[in-house]
Protein backbone atom coordinates (compact mmCIF):
# COMPACT_ATOMS: atom_id res chain seq x y z
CA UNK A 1 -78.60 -17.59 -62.57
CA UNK A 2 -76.01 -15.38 -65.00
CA UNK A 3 -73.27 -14.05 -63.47
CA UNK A 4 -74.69 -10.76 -63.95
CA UNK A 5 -77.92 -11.34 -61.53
CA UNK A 6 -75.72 -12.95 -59.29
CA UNK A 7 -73.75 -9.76 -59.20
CA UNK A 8 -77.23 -7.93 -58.80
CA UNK A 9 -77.52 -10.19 -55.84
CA UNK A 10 -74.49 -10.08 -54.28
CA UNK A 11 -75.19 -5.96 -54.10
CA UNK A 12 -77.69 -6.09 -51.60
CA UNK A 13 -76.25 -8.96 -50.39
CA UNK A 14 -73.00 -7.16 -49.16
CA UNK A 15 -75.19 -4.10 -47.81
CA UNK A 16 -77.05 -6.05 -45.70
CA UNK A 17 -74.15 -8.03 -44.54
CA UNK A 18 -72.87 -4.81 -43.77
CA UNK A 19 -75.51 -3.85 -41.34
CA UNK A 20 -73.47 -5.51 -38.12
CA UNK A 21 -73.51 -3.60 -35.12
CA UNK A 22 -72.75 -3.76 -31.30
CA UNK A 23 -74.58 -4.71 -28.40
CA UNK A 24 -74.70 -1.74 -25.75
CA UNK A 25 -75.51 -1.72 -22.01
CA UNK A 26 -79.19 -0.36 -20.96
CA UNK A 27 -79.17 3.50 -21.29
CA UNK A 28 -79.97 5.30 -17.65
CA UNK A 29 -81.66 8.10 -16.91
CA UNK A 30 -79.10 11.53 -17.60
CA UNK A 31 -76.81 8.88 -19.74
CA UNK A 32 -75.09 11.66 -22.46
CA UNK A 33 -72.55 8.84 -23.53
CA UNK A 34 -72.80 8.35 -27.48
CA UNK A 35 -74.10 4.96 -27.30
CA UNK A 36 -77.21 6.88 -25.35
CA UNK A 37 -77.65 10.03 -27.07
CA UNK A 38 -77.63 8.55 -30.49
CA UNK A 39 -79.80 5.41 -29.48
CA UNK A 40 -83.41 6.57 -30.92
CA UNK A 41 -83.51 8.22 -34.23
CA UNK A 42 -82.99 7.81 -38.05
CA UNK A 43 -83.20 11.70 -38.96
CA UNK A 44 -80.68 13.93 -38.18
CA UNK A 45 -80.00 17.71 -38.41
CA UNK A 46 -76.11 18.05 -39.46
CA UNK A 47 -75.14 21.82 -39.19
CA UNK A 48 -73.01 24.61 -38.29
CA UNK A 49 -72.39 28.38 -37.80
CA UNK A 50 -72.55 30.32 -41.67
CA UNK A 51 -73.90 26.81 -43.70
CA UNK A 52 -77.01 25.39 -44.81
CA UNK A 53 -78.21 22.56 -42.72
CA UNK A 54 -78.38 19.06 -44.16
CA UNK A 55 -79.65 15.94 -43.29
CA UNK A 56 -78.25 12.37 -42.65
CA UNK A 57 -80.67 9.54 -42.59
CA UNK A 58 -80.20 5.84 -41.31
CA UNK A 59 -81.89 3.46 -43.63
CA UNK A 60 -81.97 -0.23 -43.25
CA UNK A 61 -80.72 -2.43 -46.73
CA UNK A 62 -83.82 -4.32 -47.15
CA UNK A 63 -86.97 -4.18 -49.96
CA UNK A 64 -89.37 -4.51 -47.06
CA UNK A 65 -92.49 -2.39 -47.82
CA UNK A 66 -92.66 -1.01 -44.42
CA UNK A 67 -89.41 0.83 -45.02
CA UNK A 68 -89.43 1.86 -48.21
CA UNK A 69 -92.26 4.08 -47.96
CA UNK A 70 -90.29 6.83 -46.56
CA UNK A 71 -92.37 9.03 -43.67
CA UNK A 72 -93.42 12.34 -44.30
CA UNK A 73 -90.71 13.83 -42.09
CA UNK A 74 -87.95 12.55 -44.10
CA UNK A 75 -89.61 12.64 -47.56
CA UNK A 76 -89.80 16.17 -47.40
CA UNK A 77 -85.86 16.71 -46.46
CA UNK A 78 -84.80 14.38 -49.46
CA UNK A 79 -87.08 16.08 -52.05
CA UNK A 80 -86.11 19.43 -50.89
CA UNK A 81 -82.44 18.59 -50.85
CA UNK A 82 -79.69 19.83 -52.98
CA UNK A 83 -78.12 16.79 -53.73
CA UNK A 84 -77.93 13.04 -52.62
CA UNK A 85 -75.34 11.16 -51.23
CA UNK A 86 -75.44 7.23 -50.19
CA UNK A 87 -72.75 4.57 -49.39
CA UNK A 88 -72.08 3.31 -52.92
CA UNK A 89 -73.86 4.22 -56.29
CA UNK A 90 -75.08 1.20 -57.50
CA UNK A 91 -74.17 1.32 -61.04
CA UNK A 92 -72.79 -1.07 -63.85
CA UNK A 93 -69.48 -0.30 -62.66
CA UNK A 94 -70.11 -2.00 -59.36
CA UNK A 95 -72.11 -4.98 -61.01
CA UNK A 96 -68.33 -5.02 -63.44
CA UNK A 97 -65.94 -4.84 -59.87
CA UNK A 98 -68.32 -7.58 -58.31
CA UNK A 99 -67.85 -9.97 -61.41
CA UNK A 100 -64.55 -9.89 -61.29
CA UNK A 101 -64.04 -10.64 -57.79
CA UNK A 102 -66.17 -12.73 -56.82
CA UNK A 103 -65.02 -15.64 -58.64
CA UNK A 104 -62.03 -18.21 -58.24
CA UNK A 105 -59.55 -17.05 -61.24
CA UNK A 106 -57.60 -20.14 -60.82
CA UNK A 107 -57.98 -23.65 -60.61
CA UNK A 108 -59.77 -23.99 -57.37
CA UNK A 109 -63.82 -24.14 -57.04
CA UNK A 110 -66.13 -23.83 -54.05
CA UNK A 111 -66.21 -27.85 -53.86
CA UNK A 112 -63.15 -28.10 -53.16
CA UNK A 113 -62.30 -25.44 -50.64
CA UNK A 114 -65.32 -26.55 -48.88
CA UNK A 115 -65.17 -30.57 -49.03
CA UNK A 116 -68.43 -33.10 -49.91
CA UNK A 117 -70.13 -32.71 -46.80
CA UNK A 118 -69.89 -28.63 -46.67
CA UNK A 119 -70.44 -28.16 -50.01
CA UNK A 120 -73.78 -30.54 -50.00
CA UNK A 121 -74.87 -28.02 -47.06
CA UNK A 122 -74.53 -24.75 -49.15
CA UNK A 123 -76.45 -26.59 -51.83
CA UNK A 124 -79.40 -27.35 -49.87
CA UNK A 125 -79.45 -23.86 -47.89
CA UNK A 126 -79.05 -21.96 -51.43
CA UNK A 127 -81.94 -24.27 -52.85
CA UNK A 128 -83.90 -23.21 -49.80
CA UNK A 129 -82.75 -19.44 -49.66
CA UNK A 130 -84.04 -19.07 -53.26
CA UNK A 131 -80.39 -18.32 -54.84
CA UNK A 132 -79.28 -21.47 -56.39
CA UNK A 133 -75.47 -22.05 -56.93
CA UNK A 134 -74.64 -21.23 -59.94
CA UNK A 135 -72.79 -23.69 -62.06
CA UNK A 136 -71.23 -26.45 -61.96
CA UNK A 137 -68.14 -26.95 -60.95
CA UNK A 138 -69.12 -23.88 -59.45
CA UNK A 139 -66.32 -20.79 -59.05
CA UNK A 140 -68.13 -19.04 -56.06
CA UNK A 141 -66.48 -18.09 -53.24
CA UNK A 142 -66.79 -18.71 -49.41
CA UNK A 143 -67.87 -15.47 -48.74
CA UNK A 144 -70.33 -15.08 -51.50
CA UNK A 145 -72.05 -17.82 -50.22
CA UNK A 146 -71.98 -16.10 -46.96
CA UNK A 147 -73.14 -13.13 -47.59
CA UNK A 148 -76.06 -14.54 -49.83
CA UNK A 149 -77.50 -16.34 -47.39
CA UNK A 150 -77.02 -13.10 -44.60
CA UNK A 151 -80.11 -11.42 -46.13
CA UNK A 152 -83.62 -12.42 -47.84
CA UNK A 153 -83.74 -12.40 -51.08
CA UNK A 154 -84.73 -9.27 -53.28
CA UNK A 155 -85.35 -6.86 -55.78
CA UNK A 156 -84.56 -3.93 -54.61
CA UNK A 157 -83.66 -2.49 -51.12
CA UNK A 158 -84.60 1.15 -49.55
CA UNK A 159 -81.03 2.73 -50.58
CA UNK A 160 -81.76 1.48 -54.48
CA UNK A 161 -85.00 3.21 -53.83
CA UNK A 162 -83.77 6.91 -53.27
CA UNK A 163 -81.31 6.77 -55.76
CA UNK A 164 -83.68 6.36 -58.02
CA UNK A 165 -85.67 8.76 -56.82
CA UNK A 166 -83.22 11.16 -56.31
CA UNK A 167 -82.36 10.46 -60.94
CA UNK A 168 -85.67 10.97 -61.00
CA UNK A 169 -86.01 14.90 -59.00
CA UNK A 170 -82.46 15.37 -60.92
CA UNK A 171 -80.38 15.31 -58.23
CA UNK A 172 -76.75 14.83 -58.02
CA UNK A 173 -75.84 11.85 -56.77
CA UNK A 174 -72.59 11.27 -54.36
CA UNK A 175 -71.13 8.10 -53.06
CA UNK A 176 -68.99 7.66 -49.42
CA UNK A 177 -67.37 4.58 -50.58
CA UNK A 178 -66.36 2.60 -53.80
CA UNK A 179 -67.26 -0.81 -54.80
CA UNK A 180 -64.17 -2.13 -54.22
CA UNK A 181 -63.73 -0.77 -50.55
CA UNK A 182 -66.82 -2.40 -49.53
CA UNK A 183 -66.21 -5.99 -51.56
CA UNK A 184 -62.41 -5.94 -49.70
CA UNK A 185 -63.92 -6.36 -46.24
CA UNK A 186 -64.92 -9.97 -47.34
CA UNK A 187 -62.52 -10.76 -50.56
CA UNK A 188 -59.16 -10.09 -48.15
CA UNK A 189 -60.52 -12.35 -45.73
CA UNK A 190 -57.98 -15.19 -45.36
CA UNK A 191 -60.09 -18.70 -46.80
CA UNK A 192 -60.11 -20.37 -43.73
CA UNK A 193 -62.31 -17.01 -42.07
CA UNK A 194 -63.95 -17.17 -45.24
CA UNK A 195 -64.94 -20.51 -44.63
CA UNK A 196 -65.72 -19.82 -40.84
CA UNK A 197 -67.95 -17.11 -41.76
CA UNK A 198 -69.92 -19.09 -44.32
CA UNK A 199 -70.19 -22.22 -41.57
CA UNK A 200 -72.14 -19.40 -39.19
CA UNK A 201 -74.14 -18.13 -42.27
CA UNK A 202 -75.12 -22.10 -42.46
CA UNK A 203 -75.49 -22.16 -38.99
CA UNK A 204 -77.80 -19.12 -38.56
CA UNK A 205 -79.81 -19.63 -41.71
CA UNK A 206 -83.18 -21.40 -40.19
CA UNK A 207 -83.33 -18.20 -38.17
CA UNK A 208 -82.87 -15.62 -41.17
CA UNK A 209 -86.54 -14.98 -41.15
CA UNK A 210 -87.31 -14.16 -37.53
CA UNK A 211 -83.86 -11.66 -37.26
CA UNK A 212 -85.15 -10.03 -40.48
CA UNK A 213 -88.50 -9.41 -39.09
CA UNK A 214 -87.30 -8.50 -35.06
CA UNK A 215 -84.89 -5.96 -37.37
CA UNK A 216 -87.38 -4.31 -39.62
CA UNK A 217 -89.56 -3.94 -36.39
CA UNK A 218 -87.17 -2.29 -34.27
CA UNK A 219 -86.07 0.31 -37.35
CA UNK A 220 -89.83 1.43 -37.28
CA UNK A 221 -89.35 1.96 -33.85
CA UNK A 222 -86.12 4.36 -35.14
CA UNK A 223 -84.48 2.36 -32.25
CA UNK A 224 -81.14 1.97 -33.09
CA UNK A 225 -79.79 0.28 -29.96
CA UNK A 226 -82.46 -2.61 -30.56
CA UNK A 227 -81.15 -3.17 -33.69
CA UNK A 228 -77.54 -3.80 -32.34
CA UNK A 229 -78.75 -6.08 -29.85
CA UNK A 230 -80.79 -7.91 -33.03
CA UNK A 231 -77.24 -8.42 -34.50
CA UNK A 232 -75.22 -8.92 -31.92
CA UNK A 233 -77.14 -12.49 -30.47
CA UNK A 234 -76.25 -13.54 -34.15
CA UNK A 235 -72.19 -12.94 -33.14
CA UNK A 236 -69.94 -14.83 -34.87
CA UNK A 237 -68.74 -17.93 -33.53
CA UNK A 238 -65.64 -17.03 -33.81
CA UNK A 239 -64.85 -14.23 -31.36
CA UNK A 240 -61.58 -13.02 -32.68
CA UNK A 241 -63.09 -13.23 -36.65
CA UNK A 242 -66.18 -11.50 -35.35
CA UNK A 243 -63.48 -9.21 -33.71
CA UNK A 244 -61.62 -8.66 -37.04
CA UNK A 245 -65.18 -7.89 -39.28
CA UNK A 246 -66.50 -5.22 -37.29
CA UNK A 247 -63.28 -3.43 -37.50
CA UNK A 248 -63.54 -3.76 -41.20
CA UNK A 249 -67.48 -3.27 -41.54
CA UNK A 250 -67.90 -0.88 -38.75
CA UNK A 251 -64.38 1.19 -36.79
CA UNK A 252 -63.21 2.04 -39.95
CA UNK A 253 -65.85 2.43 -42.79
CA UNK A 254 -67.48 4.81 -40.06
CA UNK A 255 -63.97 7.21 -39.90
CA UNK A 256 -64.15 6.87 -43.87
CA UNK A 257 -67.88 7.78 -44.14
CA UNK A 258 -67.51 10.43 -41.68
CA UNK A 259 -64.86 12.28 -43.48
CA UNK A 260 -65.99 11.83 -47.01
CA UNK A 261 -69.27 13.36 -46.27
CA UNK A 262 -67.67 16.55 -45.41
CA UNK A 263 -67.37 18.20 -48.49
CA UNK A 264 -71.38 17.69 -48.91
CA UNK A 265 -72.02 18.89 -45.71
CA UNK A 266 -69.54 22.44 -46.15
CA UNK A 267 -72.19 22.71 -49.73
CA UNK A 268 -75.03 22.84 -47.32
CA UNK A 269 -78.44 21.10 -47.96
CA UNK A 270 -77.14 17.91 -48.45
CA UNK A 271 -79.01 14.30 -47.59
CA UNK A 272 -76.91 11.83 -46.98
CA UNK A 273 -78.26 8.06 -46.43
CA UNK A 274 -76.00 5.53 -44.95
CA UNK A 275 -76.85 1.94 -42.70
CA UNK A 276 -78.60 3.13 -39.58
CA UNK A 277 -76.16 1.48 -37.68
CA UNK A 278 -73.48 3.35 -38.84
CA UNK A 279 -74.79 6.34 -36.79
CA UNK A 280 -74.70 5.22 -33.35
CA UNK A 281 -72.23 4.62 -30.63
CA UNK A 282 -68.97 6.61 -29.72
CA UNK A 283 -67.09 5.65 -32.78
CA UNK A 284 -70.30 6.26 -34.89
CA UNK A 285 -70.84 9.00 -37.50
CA UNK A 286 -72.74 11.25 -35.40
CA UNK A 287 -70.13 11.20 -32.61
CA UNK A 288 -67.55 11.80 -35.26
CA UNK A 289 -69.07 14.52 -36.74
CA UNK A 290 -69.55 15.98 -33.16
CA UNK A 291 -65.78 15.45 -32.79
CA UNK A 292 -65.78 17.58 -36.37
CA UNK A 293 -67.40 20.70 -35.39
CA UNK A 294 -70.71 19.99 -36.55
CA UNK A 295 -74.38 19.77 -34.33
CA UNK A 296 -76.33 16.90 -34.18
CA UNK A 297 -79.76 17.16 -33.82
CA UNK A 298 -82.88 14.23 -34.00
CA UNK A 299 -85.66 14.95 -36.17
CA UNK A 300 -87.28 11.71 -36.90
C-alpha cells in the first residue's frame, strides 16, 4: 500500500473514528431535555426571523449502499441548496497534512513502541481487516493502526459522496474544520493512550462487523439515540482515556462546528452535513444553535 492510499485510508478512517457518541437514559413521555428532543431525526430546518432557511443533515461516514442513496426528502434540500458545507473537504491538501503526520519522523517504528507480541497482533488483525501494514520496519503510528481497524474498509463514504455531487451541481463547497484539527485529536495523544487505544481497537475488532451493521440499521431508523448506545457498549477500556477522547471528538468539535457554520447559515439556504451524532444531546449542535438564536425543526 503507498503512502498515498494509506492516506486515502486513513480519511475515512478518522471520520468514522470520529463518530463516538454517548449513551443516554430512556426518553419519557413530555421529556423536552436535548438528549430527547433531538433523539429521532437526520433532517433539520435551521432558521430565523428575516433569513432563508437552511438545512443541516446527519450523515453516517460509511460507503454502505443503504446510506448513500440519499431519500427523496433530503435529496431535494441539497440539490436546491445554495451552497454545501461538510466537516472537512477532502482534498489533496488533507491527503498532504495526513502524510506528514502520520508517520514516525525519527528513529522509532511501530515495532518498537509496541513490542513482539503487540506488534504480531496488529499484523494479523491488519491482514484480516484488509489494510496490510505497510512496510517494513514499518513507521505507522499507534493511532493509525487504531483508527484503521475502527471502521470497514472502503472506497468511498456518504460525506465523499455529496461533495462530489455538490462539484458536480456547481456548488460552493465549505468546510467546519481543517485537516489538521481533526488529525490532532489522535496525533497529541500521549503514546502510551495511543497505545491503549489501539489495544481496544485489537480488542473490539472480531466485533467490527456486527457494530457496523447494528449502526447502519439504527441510522435508517434516523434514530440517533440508538446509535449512541451502539457506541457507547464499545467504551473504551480505559474510562479516564475514553473520558479525554470524547472531549476532543465530541464537547469541543461540536462548540467549533456550531460556530463556524454560522456565517452559512446568516447567507441563508445553506446544507450543511456533519456526523449524525454530532447533532444530539445538550452539548450537541442543535442545542447550540438553539442557545444561538436559531429554530430547530425535524424534517426527515
Amino acid at each position: 500500500m503507498s503512502a498515498r492510499r494509506l492516506a486515502q485510508v486513513l480519511v475515512l478512517a478518522l471520520l468514522g473514528a470520529a463518530a463516538l457518541g454517548h449513551a443516554a437514559p430512556p426518553c419519557t413521555t413530555g421529556d423536552v431535555t436535548p438528549a430527547c428532543r433531538y433523539a429521532t431525526g437526520l433532517l433539520w430546518k435551521i432558521e430565523r426571523p428575516g433569513q432563508k432557511p437552511s438545512h443541516l443533515f446527519g450523515t453516517i461516514h460509511l460507503s454502505d449502499p443503504r446510506v448513500v442513496s440519499l431519500p427523496p426528502p433530503v435529496l431535494r434540500r441539497f440539490d436546491t441548496a445554495a451552497s454545501f458545507t461538510m466537516e472537512v473537504v477532502l482534498d489533496a491538501t488533507v491527503l498532504s497534512d495526513l502524510t506528514d503526520t502520520m508517520f514516525f519522523k525519527d528513529e522509532r517504528t511501530l515495532a518498537g513502541v509496541l513490542g513482539p507480541r503487540r506488534y504480531a497482533a496488529v499484523k494479523r488483525a491488519l491482514a484480516r481487516h484488509g489494510t496490510p501494514l505497510m512496510g517494513e520496519p514499518s513507521k505507522q503510528k499507534p493511532w493509525v493502526v487504531a483508527t484503521q481497524l475502527a471502521v470497514p474498509p472502503q472506497q468511498s463514504i456518504l460525506d465523499l459522496e455529496l461533495q462530489a455531487r455538490a462539484a458536480r451541481l456547481g456548488k460552493p463547497v465549505h468546510g467546519l474544520e481543517s485537516a489538521r484539527e481533526q488529525i490532532d485529536v489522535f496525533d497529541k495523544l500521549a503514546m502510551t493512550d495511543q497505545i491503549a487505544l489501539l489495544d481496544d481497537a485489537l480488542a473490539q475488532h472480531p466485533q467490527l462487523a456486527q457494530r457496523i451493521e447494528d449502526m447502519v440499521r439504527a441510522y435508517m431508523a434516523r434514530d440517533l439515540r440508538e446509535m449512541g448506545a451502539i457506541v457507547e457498549r464499545q467504551r473504551l477500556s480505559d474510562a479516564h482515556l475514553h473520558e479525554r477522547i470524547m472531549d476532543r471528538l465530541l464537547v469541543t468539535r461540536n462548540r467549533r462546528m456550531a460556530e463556524r457554520m454560522q456565517p452559512r447559515l446568516t447567507e441563508g439556504d445553506a446544507f450543511i452535513a456533519v456526523g449524525a451524532l454530532h447533532l444530539p444531546g445538550e452539548g450537541g449542535v442543535l442545542a447550540l444553535l438553539e442557545q444561538a438564536g436559531w429554530q430547530v425543526t425535524p424534517l426527515y
